[in-house]
PDB file of N, CA and C in Angstrom:
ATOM      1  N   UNK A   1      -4.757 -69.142 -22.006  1.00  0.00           N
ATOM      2  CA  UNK A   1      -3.723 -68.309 -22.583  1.00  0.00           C
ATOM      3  C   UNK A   1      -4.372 -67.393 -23.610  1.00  0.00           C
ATOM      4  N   UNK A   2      -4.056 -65.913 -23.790  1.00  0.00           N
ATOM      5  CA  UNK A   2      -3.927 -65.089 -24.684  1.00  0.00           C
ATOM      6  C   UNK A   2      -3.652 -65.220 -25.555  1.00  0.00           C
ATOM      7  N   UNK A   3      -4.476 -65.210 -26.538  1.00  0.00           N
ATOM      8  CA  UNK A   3      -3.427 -64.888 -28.331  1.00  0.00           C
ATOM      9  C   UNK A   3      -3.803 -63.039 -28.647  1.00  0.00           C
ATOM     10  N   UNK A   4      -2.586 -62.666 -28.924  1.00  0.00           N
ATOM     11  CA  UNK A   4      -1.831 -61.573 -29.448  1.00  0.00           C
ATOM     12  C   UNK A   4      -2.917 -61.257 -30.359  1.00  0.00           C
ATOM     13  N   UNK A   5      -2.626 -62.502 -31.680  1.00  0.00           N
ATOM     14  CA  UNK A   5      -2.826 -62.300 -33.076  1.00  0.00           C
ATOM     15  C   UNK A   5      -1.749 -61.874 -33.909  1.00  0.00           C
ATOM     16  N   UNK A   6      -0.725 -62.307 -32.991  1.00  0.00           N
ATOM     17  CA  UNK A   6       0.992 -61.607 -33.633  1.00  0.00           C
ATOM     18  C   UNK A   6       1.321 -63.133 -34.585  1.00  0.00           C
ATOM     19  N   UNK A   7       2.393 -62.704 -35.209  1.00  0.00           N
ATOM     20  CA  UNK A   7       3.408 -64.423 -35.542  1.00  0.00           C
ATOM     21  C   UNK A   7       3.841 -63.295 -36.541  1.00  0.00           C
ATOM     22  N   UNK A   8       5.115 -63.926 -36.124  1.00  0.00           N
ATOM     23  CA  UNK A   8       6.471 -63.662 -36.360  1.00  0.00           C
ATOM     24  C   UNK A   8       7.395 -64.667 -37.021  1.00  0.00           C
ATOM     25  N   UNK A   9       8.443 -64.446 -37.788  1.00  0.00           N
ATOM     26  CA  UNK A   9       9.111 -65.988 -38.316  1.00  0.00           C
ATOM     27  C   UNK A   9      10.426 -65.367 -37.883  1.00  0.00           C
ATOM     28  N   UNK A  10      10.838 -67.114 -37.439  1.00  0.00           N
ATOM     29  CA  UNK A  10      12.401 -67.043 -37.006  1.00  0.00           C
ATOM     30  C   UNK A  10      13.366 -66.438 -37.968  1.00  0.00           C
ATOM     31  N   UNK A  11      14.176 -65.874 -38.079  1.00  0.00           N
ATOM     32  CA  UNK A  11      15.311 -65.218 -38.874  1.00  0.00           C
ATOM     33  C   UNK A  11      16.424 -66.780 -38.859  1.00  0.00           C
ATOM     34  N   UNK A  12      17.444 -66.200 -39.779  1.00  0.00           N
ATOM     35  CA  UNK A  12      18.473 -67.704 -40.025  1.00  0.00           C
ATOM     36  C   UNK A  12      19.536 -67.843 -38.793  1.00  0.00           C
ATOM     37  N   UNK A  13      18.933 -67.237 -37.519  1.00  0.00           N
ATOM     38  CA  UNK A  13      19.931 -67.198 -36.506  1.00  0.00           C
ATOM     39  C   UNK A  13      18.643 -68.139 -35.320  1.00  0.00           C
ATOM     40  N   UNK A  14      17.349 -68.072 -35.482  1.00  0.00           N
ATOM     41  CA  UNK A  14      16.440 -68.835 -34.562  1.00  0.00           C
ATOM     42  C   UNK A  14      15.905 -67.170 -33.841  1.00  0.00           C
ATOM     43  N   UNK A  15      15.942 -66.175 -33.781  1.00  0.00           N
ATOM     44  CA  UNK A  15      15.379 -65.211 -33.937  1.00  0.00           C
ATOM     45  C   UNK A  15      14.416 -64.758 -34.261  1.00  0.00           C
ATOM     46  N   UNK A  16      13.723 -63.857 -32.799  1.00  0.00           N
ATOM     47  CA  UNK A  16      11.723 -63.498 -33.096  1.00  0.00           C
ATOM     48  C   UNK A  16      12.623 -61.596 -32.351  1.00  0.00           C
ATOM     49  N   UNK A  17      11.605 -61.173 -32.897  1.00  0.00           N
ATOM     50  CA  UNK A  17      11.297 -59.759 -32.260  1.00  0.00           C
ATOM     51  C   UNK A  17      10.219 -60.104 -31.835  1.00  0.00           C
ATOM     52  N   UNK A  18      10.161 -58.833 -30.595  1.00  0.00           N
ATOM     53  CA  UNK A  18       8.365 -59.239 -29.683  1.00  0.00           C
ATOM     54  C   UNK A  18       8.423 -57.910 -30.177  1.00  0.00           C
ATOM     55  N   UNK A  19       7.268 -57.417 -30.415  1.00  0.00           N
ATOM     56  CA  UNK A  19       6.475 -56.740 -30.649  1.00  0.00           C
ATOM     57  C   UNK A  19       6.282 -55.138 -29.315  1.00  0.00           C
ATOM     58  N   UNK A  20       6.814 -53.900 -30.015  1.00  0.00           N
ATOM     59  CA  UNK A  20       6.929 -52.893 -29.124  1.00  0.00           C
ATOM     60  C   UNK A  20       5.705 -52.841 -28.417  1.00  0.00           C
ATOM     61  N   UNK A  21       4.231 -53.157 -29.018  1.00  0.00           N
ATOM     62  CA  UNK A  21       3.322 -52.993 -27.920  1.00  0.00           C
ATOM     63  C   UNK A  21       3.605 -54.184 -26.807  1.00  0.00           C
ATOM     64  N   UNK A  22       3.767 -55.413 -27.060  1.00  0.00           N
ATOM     65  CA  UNK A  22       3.709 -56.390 -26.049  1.00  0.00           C
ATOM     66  C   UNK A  22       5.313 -55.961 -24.864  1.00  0.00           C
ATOM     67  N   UNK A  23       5.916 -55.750 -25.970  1.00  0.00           N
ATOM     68  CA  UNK A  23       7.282 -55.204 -24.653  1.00  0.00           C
ATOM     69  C   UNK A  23       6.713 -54.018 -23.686  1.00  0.00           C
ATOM     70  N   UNK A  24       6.076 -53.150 -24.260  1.00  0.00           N
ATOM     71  CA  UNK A  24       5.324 -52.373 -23.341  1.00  0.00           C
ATOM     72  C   UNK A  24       4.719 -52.411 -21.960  1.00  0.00           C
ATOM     73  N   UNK A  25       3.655 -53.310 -22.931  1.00  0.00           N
ATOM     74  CA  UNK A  25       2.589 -53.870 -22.058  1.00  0.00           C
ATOM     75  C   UNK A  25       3.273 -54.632 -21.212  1.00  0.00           C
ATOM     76  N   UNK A  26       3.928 -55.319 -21.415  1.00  0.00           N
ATOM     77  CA  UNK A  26       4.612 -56.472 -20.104  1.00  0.00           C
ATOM     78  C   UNK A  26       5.984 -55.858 -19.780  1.00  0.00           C
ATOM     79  N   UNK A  27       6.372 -54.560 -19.884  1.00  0.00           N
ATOM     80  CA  UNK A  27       6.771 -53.280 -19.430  1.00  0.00           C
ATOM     81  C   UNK A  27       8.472 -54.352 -19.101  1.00  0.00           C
ATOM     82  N   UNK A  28       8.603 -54.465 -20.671  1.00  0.00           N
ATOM     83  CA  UNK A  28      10.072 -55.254 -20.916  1.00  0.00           C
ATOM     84  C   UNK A  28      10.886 -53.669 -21.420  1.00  0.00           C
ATOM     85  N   UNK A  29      11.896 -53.820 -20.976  1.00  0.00           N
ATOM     86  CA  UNK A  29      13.199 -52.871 -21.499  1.00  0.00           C
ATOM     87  C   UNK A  29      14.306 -53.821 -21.817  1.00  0.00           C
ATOM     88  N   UNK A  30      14.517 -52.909 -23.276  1.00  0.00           N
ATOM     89  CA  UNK A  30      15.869 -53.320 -23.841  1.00  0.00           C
ATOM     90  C   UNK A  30      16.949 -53.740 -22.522  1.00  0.00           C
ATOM     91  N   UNK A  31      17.898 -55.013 -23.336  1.00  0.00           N
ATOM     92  CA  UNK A  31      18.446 -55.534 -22.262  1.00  0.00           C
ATOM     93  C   UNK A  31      17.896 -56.369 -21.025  1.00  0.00           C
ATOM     94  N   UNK A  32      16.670 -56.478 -20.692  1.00  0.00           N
ATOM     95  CA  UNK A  32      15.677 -56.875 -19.635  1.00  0.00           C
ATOM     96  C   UNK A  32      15.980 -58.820 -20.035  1.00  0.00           C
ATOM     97  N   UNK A  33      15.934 -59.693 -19.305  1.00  0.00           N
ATOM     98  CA  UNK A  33      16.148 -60.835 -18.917  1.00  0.00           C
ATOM     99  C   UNK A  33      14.869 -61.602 -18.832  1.00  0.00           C
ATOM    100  N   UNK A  34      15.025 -62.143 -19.822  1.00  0.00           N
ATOM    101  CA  UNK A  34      14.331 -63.631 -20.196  1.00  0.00           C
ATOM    102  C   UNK A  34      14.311 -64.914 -20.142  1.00  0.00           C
ATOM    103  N   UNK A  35      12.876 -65.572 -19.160  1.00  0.00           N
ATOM    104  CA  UNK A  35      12.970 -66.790 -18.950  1.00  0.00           C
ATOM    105  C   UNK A  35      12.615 -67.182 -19.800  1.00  0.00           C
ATOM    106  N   UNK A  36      12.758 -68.839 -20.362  1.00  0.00           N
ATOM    107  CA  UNK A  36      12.598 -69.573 -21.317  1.00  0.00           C
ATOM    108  C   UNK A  36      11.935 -70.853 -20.634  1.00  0.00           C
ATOM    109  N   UNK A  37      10.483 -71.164 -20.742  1.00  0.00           N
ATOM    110  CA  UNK A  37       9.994 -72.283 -20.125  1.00  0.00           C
ATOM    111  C   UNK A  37       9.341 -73.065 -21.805  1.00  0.00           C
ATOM    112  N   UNK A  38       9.696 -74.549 -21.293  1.00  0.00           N
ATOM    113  CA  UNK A  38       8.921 -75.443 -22.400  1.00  0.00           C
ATOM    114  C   UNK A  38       7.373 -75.923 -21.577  1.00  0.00           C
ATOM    115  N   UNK A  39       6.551 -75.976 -22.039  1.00  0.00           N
ATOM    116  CA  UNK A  39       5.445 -76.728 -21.703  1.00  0.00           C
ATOM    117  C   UNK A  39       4.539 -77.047 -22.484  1.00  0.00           C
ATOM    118  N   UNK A  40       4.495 -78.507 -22.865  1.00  0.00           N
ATOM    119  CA  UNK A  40       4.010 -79.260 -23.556  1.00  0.00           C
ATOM    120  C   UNK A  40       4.637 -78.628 -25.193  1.00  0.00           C
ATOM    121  N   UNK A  41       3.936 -78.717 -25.888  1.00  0.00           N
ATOM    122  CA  UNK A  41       4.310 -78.122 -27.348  1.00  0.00           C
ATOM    123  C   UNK A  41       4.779 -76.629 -27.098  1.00  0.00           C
ATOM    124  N   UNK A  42       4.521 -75.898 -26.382  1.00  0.00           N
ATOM    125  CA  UNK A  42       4.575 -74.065 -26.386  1.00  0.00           C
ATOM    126  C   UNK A  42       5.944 -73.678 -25.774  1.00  0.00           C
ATOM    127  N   UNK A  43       6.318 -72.338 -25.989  1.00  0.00           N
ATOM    128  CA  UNK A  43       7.849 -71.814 -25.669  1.00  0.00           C
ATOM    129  C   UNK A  43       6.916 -71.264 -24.821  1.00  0.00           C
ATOM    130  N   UNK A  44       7.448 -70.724 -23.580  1.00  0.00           N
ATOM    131  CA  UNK A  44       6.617 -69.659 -23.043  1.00  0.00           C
ATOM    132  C   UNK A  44       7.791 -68.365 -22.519  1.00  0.00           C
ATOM    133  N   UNK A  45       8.197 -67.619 -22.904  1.00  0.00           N
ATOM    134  CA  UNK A  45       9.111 -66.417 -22.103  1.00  0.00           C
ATOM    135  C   UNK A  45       8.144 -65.716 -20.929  1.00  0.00           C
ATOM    136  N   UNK A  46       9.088 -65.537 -20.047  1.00  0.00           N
ATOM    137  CA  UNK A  46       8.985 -64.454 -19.265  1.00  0.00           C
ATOM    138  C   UNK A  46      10.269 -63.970 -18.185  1.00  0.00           C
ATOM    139  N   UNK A  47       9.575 -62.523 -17.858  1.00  0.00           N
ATOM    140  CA  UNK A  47      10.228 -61.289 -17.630  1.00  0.00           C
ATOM    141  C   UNK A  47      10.960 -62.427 -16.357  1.00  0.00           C
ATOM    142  N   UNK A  48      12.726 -62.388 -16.116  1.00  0.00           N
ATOM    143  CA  UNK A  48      13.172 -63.269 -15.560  1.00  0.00           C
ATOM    144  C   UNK A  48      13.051 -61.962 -13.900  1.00  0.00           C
ATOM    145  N   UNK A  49      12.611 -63.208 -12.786  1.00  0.00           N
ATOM    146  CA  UNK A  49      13.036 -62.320 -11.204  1.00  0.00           C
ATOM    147  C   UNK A  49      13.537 -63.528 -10.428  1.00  0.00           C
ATOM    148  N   UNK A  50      14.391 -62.836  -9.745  1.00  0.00           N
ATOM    149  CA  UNK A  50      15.734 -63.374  -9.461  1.00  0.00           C
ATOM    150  C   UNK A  50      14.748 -64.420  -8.314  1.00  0.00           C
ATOM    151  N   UNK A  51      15.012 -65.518  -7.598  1.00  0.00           N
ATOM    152  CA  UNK A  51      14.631 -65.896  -7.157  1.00  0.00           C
ATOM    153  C   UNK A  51      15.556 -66.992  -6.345  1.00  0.00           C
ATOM    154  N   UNK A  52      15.147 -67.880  -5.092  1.00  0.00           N
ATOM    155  CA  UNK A  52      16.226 -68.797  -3.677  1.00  0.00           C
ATOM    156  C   UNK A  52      16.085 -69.765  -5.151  1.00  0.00           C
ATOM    157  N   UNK A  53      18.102 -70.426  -5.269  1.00  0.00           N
ATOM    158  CA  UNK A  53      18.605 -71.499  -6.151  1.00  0.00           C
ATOM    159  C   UNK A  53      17.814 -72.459  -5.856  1.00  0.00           C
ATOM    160  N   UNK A  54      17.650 -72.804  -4.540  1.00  0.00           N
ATOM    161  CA  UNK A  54      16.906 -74.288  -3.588  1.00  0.00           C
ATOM    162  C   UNK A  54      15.693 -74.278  -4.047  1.00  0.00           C
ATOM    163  N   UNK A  55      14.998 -73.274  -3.587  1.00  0.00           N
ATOM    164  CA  UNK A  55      13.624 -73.165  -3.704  1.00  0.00           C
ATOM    165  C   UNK A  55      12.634 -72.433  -4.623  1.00  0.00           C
ATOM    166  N   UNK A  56      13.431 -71.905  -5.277  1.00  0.00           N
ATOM    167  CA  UNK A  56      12.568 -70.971  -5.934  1.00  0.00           C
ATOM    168  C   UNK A  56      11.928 -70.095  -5.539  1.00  0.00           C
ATOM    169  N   UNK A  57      11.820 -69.524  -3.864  1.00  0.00           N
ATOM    170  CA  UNK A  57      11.207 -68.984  -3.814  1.00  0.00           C
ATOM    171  C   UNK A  57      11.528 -67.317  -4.179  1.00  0.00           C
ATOM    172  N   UNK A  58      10.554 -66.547  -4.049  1.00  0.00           N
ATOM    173  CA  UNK A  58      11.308 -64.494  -4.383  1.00  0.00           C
ATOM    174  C   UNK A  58      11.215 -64.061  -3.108  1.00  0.00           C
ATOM    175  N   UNK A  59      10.853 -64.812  -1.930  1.00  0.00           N
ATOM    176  CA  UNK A  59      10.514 -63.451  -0.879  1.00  0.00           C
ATOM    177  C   UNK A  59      12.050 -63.890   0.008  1.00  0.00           C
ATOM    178  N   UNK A  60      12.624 -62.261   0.239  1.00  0.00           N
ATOM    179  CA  UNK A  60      13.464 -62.062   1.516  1.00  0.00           C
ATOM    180  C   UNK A  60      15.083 -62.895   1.176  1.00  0.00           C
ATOM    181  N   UNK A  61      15.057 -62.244  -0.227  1.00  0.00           N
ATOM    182  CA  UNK A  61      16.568 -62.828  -0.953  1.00  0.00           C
ATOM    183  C   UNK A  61      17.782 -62.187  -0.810  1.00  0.00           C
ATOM    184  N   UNK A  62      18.543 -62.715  -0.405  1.00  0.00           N
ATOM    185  CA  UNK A  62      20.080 -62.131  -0.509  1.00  0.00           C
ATOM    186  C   UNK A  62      20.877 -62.558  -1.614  1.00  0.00           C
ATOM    187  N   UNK A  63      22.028 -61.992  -2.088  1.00  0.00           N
ATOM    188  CA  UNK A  63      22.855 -62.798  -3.032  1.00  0.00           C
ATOM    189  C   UNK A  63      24.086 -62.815  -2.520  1.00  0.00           C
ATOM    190  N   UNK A  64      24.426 -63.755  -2.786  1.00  0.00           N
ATOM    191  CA  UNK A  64      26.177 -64.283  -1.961  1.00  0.00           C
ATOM    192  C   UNK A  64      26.807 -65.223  -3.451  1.00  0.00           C
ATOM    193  N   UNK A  65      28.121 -64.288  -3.279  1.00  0.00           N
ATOM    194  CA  UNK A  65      28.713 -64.666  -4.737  1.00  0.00           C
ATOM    195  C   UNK A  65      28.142 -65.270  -6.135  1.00  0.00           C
ATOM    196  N   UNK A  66      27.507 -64.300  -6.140  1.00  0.00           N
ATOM    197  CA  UNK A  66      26.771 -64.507  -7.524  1.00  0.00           C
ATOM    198  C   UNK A  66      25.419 -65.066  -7.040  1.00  0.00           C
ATOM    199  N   UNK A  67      25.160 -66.064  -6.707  1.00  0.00           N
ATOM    200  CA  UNK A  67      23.926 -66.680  -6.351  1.00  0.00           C
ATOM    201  C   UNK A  67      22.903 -66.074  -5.265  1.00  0.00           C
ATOM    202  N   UNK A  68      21.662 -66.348  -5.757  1.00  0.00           N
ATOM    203  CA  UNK A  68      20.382 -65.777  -5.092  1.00  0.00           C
ATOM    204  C   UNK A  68      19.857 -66.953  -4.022  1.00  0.00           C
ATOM    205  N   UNK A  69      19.986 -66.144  -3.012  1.00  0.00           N
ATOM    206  CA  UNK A  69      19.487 -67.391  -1.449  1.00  0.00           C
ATOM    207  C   UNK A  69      18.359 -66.727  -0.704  1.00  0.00           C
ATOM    208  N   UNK A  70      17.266 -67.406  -0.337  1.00  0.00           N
ATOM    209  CA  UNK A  70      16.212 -66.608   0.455  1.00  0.00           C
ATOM    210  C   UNK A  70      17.016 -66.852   2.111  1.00  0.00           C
ATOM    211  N   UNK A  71      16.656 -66.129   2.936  1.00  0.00           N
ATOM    212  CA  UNK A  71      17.512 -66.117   4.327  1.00  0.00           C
ATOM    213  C   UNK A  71      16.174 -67.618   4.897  1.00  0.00           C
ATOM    214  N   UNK A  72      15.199 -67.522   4.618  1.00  0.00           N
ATOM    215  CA  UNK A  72      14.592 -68.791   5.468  1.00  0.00           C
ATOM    216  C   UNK A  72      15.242 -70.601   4.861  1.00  0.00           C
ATOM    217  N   UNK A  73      15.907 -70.452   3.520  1.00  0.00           N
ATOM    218  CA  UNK A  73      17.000 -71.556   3.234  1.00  0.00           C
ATOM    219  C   UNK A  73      18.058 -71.410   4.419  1.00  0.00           C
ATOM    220  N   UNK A  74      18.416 -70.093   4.123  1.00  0.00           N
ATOM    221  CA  UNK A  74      20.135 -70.015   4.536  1.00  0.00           C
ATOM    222  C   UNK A  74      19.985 -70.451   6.177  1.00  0.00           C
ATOM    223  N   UNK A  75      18.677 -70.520   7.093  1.00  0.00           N
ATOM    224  CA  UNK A  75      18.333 -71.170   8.269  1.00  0.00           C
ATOM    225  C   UNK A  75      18.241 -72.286   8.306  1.00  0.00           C
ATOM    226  N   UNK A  76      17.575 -72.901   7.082  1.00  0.00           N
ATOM    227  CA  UNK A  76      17.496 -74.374   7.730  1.00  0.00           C
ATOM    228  C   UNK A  76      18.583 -75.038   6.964  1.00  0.00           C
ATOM    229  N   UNK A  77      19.539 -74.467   5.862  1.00  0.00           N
ATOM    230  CA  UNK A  77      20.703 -74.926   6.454  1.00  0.00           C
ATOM    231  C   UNK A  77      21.998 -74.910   7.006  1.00  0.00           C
ATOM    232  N   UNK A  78      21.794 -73.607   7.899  1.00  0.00           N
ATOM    233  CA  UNK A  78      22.703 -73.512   8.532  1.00  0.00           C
ATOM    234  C   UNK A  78      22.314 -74.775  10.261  1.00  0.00           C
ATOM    235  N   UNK A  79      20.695 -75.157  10.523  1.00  0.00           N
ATOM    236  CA  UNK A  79      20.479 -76.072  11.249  1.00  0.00           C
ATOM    237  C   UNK A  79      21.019 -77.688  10.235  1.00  0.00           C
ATOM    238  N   UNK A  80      20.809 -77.579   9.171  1.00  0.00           N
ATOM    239  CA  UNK A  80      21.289 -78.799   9.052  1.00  0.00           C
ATOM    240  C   UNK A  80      22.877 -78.621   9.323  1.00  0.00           C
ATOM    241  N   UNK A  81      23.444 -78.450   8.996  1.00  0.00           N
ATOM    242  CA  UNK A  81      24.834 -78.043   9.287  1.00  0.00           C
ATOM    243  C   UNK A  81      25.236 -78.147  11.100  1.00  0.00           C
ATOM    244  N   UNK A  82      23.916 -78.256  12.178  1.00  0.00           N
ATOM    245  CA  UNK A  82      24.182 -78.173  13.173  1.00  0.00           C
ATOM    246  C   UNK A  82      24.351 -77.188  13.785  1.00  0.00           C
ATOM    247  N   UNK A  83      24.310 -75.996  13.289  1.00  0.00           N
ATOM    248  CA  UNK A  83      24.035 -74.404  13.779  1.00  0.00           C
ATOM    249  C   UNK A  83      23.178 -74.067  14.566  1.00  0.00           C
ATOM    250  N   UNK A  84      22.916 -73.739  15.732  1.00  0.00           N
ATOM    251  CA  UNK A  84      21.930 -72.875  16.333  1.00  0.00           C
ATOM    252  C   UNK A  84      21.411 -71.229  15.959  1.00  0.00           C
ATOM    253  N   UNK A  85      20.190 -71.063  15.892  1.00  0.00           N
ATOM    254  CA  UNK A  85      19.394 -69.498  15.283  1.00  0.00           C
ATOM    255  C   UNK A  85      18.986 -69.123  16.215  1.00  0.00           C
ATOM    256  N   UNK A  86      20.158 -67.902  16.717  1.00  0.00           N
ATOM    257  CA  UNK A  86      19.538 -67.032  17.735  1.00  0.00           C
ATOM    258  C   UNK A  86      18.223 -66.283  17.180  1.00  0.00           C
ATOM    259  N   UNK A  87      17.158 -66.135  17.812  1.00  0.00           N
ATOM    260  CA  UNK A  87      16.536 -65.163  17.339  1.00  0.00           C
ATOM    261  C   UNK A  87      16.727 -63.563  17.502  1.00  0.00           C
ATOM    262  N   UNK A  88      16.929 -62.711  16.427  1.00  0.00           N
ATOM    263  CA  UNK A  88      16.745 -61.518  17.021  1.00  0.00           C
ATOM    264  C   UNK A  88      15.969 -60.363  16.204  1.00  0.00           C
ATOM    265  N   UNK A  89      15.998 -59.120  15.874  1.00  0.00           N
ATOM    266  CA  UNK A  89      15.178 -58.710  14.666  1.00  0.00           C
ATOM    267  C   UNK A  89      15.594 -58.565  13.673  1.00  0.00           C
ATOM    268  N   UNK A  90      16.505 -58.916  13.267  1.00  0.00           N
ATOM    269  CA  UNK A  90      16.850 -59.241  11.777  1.00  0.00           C
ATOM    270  C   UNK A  90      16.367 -60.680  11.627  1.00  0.00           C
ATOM    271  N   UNK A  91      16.987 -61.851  12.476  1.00  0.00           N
ATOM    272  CA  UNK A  91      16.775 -63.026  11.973  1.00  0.00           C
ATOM    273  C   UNK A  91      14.971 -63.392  11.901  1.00  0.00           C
ATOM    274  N   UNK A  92      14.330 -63.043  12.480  1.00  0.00           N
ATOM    275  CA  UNK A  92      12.374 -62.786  12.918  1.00  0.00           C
ATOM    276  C   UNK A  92      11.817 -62.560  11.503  1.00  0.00           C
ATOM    277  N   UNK A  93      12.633 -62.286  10.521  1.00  0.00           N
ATOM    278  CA  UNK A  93      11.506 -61.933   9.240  1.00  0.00           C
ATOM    279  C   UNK A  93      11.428 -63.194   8.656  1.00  0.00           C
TER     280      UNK A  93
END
């Protein structure tokens, strides 16, 4: 991991500003969506991308009422469900 050489102190709300060069550099815009990971002692943020609820994965996502689904979930479970997958060129990616 990188150190900055930044530090910042929480405000009386639990509040950090990041720093206009680092928003830059990791090419954050106002309003832009933040993950929040713990690991071990460290906070770690990052730039949030939408990604399958199941799997986590990012490639070949749709969203259906609100929620983010990759279409290779929405296959295997529409087979668990007992569905047959025609193949054709949409379903092939």
């Amino acid at each position: 991991m990188k150190s900055t050489g930044v530090i910042r102190k929480l405000d009386e709300l639990g509040r950090i500003t990041i720093p206009i060069e680092l928003r830059r550099s990791m090419q954050l815009d106002e309003k832009d969506a933040l993950e929040i990971f713990i690991e071990g002692d460290r906070i770690i943020l990052a730039k949030h991308c939408d990604s399958d609820i199941f799997t986590g994965s990012r490639e070949d996502l749709i969203e259906y009422k609100g929620k983010t689904i990759s279409r290779k979930t929405i296959k295997k479970l529409a087979e668990l469900a007992g569905f047959t997958i025609e193949k054709t060129e949409k379903t092939e990616k």
